[in-house]
Protein backbone atom coordinates (compact mmCIF):
# COMPACT_ATOMS: atom_id res chain seq x y z
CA UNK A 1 109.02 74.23 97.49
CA UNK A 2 107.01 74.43 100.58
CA UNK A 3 108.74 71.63 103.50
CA UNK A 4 105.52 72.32 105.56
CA UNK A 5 106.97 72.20 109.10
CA UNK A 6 110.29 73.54 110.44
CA UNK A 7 113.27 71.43 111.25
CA UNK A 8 111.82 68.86 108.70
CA UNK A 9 114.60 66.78 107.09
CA UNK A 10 115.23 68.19 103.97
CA UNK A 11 113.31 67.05 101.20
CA UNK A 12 114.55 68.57 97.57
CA UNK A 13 113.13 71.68 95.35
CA UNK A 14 111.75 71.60 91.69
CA UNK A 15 115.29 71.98 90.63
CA UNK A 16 116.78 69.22 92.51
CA UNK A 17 118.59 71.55 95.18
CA UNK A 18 117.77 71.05 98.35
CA UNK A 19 114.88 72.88 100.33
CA UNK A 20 115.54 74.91 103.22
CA UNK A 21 114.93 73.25 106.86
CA UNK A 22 115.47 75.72 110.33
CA UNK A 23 119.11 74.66 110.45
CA UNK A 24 120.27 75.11 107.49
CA UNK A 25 118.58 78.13 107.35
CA UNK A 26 120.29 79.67 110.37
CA UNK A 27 124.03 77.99 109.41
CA UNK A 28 123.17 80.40 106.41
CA UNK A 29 122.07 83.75 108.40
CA UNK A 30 124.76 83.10 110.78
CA UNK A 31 127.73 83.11 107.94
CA UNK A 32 125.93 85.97 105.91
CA UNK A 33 125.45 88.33 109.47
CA UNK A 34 129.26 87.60 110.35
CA UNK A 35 130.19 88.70 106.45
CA UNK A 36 127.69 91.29 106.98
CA UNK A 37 128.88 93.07 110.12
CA UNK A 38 125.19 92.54 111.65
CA UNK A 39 124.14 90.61 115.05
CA UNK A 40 122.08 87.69 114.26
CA UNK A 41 122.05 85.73 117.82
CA UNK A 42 118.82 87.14 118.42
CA UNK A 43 116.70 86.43 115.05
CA UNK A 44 113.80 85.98 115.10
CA UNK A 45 112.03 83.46 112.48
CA UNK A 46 109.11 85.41 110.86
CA UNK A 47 106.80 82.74 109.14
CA UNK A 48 106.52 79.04 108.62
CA UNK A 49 109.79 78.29 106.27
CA UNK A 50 109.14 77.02 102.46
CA UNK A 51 111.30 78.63 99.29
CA UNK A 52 113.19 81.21 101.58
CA UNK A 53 113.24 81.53 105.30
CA UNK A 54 112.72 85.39 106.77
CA UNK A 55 114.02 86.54 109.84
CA UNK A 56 113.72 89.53 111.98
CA UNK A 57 117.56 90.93 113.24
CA UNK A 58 118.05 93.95 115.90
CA UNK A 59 118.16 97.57 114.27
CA UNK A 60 115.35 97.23 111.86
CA UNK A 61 117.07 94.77 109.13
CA UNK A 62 115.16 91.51 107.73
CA UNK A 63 117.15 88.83 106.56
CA UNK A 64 115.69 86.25 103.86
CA UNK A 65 117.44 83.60 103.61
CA UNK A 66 117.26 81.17 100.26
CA UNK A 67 118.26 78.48 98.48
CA UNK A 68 121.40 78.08 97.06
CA UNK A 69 120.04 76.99 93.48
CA UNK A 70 118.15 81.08 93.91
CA UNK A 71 121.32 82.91 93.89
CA UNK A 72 120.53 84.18 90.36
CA UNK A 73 117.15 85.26 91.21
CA UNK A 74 117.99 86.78 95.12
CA UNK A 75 120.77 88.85 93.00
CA UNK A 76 118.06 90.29 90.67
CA UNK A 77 115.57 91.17 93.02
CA UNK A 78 118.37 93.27 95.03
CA UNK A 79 118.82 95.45 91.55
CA UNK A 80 115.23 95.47 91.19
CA UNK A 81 114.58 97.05 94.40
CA UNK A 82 118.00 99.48 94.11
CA UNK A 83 116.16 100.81 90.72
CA UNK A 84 113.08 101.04 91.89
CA UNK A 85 114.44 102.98 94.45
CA UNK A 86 116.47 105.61 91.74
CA UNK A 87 112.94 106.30 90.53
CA UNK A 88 111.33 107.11 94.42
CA UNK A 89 109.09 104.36 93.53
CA UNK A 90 107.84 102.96 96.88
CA UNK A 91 109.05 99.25 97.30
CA UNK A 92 111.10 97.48 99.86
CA UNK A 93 114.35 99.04 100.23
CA UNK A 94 117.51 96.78 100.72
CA UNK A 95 119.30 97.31 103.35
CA UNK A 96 122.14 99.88 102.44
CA UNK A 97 125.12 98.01 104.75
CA UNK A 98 124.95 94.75 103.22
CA UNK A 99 127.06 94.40 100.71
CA UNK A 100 124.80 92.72 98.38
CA UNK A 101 123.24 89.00 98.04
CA UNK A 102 125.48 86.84 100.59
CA UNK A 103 126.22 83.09 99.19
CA UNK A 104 127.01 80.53 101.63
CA UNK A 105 127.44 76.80 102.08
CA UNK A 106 124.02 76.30 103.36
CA UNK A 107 121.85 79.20 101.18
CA UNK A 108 121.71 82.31 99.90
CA UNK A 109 121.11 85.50 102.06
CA UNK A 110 119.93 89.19 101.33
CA UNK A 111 119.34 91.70 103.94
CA UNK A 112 116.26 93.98 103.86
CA UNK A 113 115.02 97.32 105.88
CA UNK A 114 112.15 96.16 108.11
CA UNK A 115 108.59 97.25 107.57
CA UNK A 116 107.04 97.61 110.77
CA UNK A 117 103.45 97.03 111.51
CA UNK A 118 102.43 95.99 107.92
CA UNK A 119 99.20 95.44 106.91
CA UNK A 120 97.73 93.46 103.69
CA UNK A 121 96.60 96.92 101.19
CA UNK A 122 93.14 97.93 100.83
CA UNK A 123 91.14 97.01 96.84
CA UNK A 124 91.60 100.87 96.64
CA UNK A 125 95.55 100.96 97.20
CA UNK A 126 96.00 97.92 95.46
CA UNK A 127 94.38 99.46 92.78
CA UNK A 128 96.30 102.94 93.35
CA UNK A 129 99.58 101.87 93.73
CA UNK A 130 99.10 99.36 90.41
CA UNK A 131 97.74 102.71 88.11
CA UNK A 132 101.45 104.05 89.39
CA UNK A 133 103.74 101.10 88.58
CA UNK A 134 101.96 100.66 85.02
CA UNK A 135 102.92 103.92 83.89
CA UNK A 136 106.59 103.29 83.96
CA UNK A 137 106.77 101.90 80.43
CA UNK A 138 110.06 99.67 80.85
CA UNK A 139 113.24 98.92 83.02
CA UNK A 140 116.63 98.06 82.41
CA UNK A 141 116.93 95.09 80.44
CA UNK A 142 118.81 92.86 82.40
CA UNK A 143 116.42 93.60 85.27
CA UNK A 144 113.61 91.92 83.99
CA UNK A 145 112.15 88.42 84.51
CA UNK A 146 110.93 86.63 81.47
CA UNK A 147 107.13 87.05 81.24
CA UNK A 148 105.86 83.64 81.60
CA UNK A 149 102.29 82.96 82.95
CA UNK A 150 102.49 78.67 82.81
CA UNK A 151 105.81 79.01 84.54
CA UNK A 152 106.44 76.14 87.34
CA UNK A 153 102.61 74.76 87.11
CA UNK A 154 103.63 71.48 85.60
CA UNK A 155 106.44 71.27 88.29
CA UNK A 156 103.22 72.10 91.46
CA UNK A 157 100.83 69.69 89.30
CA UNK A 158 103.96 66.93 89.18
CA UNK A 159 104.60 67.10 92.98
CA UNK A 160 101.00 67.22 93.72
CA UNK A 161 101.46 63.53 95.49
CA UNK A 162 98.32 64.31 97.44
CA UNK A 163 95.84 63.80 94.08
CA UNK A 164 95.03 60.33 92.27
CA UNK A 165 96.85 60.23 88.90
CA UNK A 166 92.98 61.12 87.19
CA UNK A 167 93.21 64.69 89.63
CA UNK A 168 96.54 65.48 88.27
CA UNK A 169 95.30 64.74 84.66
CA UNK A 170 92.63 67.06 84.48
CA UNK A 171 95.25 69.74 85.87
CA UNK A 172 97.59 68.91 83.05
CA UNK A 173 94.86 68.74 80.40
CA UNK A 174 93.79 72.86 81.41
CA UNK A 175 96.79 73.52 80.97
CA UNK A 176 97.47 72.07 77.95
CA UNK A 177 94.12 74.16 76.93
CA UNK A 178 94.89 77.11 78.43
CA UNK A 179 98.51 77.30 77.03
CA UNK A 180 96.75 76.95 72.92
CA UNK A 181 94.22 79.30 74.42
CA UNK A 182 96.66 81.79 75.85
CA UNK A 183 98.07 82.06 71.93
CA UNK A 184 94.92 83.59 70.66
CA UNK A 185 94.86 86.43 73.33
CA UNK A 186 94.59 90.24 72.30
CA UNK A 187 95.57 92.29 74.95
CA UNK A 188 94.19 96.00 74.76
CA UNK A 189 97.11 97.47 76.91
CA UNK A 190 101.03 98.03 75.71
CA UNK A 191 103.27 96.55 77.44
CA UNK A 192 104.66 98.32 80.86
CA UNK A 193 106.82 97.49 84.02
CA UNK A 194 104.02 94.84 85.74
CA UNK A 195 104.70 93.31 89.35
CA UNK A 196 103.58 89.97 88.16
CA UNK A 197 101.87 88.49 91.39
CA UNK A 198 100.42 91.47 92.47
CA UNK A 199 97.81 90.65 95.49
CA UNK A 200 96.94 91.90 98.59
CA UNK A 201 99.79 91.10 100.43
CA UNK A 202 102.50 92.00 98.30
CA UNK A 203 101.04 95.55 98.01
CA UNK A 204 101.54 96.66 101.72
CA UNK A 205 101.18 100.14 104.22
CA UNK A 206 103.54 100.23 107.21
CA UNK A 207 102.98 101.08 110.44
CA UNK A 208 102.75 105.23 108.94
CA UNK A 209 100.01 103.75 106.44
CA UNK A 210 102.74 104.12 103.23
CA UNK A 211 102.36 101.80 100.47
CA UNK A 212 105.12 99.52 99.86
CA UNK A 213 105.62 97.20 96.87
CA UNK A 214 107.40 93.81 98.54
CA UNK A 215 108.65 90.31 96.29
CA UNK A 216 109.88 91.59 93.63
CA UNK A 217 111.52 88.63 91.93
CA UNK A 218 108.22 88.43 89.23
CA UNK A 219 108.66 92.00 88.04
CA UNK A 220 108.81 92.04 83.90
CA UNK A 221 107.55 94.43 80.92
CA UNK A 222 104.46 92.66 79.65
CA UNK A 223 100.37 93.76 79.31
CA UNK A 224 99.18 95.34 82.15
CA UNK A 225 96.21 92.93 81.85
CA UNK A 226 98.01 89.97 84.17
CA UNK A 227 98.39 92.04 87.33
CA UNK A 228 94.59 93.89 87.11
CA UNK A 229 93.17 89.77 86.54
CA UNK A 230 94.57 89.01 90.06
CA UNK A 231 91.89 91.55 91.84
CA UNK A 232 88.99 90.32 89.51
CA UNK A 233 89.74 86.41 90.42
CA UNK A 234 89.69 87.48 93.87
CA UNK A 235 86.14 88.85 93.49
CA UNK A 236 85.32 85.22 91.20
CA UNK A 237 86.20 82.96 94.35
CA UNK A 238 84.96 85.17 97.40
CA UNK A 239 87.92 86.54 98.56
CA UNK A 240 86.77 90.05 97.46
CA UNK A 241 82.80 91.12 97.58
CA UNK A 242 81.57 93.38 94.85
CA UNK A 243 81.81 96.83 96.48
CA UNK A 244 85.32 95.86 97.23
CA UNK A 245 86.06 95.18 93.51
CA UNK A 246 84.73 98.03 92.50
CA UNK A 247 86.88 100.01 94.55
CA UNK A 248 89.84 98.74 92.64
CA UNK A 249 88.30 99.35 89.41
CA UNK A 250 87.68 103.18 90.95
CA UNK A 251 91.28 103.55 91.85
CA UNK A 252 92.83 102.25 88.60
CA UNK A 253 90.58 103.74 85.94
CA UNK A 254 89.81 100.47 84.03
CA UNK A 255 87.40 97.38 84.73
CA UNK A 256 89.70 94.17 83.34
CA UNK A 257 86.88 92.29 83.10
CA UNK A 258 85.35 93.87 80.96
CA UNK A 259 88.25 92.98 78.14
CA UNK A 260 87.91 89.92 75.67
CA UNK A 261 90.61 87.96 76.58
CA UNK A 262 89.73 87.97 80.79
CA UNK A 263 88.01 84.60 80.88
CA UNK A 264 91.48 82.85 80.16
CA UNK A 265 93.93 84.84 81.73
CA UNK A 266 91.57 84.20 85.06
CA UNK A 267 91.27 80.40 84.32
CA UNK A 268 95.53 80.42 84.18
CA UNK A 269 95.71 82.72 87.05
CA UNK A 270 92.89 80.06 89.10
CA UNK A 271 94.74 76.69 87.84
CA UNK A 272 98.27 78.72 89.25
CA UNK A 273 96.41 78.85 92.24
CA UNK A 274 95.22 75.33 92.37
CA UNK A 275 98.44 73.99 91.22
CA UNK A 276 100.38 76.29 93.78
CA UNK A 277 98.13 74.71 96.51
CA UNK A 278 97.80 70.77 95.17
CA UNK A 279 102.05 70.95 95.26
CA UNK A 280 101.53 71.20 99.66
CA UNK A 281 98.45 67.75 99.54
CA UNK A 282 101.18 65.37 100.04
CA UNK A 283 102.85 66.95 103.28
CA UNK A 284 99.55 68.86 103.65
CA UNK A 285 96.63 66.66 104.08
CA UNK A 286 94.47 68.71 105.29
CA UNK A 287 94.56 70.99 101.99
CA UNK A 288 93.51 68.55 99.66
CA UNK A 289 89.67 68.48 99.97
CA UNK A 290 90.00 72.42 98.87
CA UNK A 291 92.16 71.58 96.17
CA UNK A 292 89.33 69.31 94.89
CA UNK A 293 87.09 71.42 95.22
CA UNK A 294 88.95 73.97 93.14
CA UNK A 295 89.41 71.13 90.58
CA UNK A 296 86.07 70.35 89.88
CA UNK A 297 84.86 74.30 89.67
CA UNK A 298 87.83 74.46 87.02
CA UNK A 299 86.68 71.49 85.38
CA UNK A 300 83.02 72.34 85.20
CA UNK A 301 83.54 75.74 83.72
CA UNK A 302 81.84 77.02 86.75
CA UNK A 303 81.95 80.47 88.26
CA UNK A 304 83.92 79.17 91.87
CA UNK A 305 82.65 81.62 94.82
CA UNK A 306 83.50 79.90 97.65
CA UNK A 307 87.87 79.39 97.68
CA UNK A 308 89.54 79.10 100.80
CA UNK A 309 93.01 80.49 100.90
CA UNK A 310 95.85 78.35 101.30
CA UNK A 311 97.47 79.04 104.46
C-alpha cells in the first residue's frame, strides 16, 4: 500500500503490517548494508516510497527495501531472478555479494545490480522480449506465484476511502461478474512461464539499449493470453495509438484481440487498474475524478479512450 508522501506516519498495509515511511525505510537499508558489507551513507532514494522503498548505493548496487510481512515474496523473486539468470534470460540480475534477502527489525532488504539509463521498452520490444519468455514452457515449481487475476482488488476497492459507498459497489459488483465470467473462458494458448504484469515499464533497455525483464514477484505458468491483454488495453484507453499496437502484434506473431475470451480478460485487467488507482483517492485527492471517470466507462460497457495514468 501506497503512503503517498515520504516521512508520512505510518499508516498499515492490506495485511495489517505496517507500511513503509523514509525512516523506517533507511533503519532497514542501514542494518541490511552493514550485514551486507556495502556503504549505504550515501543512498540515494529513487522514487516516491509505497510497497517497497528503492535506493541507489555507490558501485552500481540498488537496494529495495520492503515490508517485513514481504519476506516470503522478496525471497522468491531473488530465486526467480537467479533462474532466470541459469537460462541467459535477460532480467534484473541480483546482486552477486549479497548474501540473499536481508530481514531486519524495520523491513526486508534485497540488493540488486543497477540498470543505468533505463528507458520504458518500445510496443515492438515489449512485444519481442514477451514472444521469448512464452516459449519457456515452465519453471521450477516452488518458483512460481499462484496465477490469480482478482488477486488484492477487493483489498484496493475496500481501501478506496476516496469513493461514496455506491462507487465502491459498482467496483465490487464487476467483479463479482467478472470473477463468474472469468469461469467460462477458453484460452487458445497452453500454459507457459508468463511475467504477469507485463507493461511498458517493467520491460526495460539500459543505457546499451538491452532489454531487461524487472519485478518479477508476478511471474507464474498460466495462458499466455494475460500478459499479450496488457498491450491491447493500453491501445483501448489511449495510452497506445494503433500503429503502435500493431507493432506489438508484428513482434509477437499473434493479435490477442482477436481471441474469444479478450473482452473479459481486458475488463479484469481495466477494473485492476481502477481498483489499483481508487486504493490512493483517500490520501490522493487529486486522483479521484479519473478514477470516476474510469468507473463509469466500466460501468457503461463503453470502449474508454481517454485514461490518464496514475502517477
Amino acid at each position: 500500500m501506497d503512503i503517498g508522501q515520504e516521512g508520512q506516519t505510518a499508516v498499515t498495509g492490506f495485511d495489517g503490517s505496517p507500511s513503509l515511511t523514509r525512516d523506517t525505510a533507511r533503519r532497514a537499508l542501514s542494518a541490511a548494508s552493514t550485514a551486507a558489507g556495502v556503504d549505504a551513507s550515501s543512498a540515494d532514494l529513487l522514487g516516491p516510497i509505497g510497497d517497497n522503498a528503492v535506493f541507489s548505493l555507490p558501485g552500481g548496487v540498488v537496494a529495495r527495501v520492503s515490508r517485513l510481512a514481504a519476506l516470503p515474496r522478496v525471497a522468491r523473486e531473488l530465486r526467480v531472478a537467479r533462474w532466470l539468470e541459469s537460462l541467459d534470460f535477460p532480467a534484473v540480475r541480483v546482486w552477486a555479494a549479497a548474501p540473499g534477502v536481508i530481514e531486519t527489525a524495520d523491513g526486508v532488504v534485497a540488493f540488486w545490480v543497477e540498470l543505468p539509463g533505463v528507458r520504458p521498452s518500445s510496443p515492438g520490444e515489449l512485444g519481442g522480449l514477451l514472444r521469448r519468455l512464452h516459449t519457456i514452457p515452465s519453471a521450477p515449481d516452488e518458483l512460481l506465484q499462484p496465477f490469480e487475476p482478482f488477486a488484492r482488488i477487493s483489498d484496493h476497492i475496500r481501501h478506496a476511502t476516496g469513493l461514496s459507498a455506491p462507487e465502491r459497489g459498482t467496483l465490487h459488483a464487476l467483479l463479482d461478474d467478472l470473477t463468474l465470467a472469468y469461469d467460462t473462458v477458453e484460452f487458445e494458448h497452453a500454459p507457459c512461464v508468463i511475467h504477469g504484469d507485463a507493461h511498458r515499464k517493467n520491460i526495460v533497455a539500459d543505457a546499451s539499449g538491452a532489454l531487461v525483464m524487472l519485478d518479477l514477484e508476478h511471474l507464474t505458468r498460466a495462458a499466455p493470453e494475460w500478459d499479450l491483454t496488457v498491450a491491447a488495453v493500453y491501445r483501448r484507453v489511449g495510452w497506445y495509438d494503433e500503429t503502435e499496437y500493431q507493432e506489438f502484434v508484428d513482434a509477437y506473431g499473434w493479435d490477442v484481440t482477436t481471441w474469444q475470451g479478450f473482452q473479459v480478460m481486458a475488463t479484469i485487467r481495466q477494473l485492476r487498474m481502477t481498483a489499483w488507482l481508487a486504493a490512493r483517492t483517500g490520501r490522493e485527492p487529486r486522483l479521484t475524478p479519473q478514477v470516476r471517470a474510469r468507473i463509469a466507462s466500466l460501468g457503461e460497457g463503453s470502449t474508454p479512450r481517454a485514461w490518464k495514468p496514475g502517477r
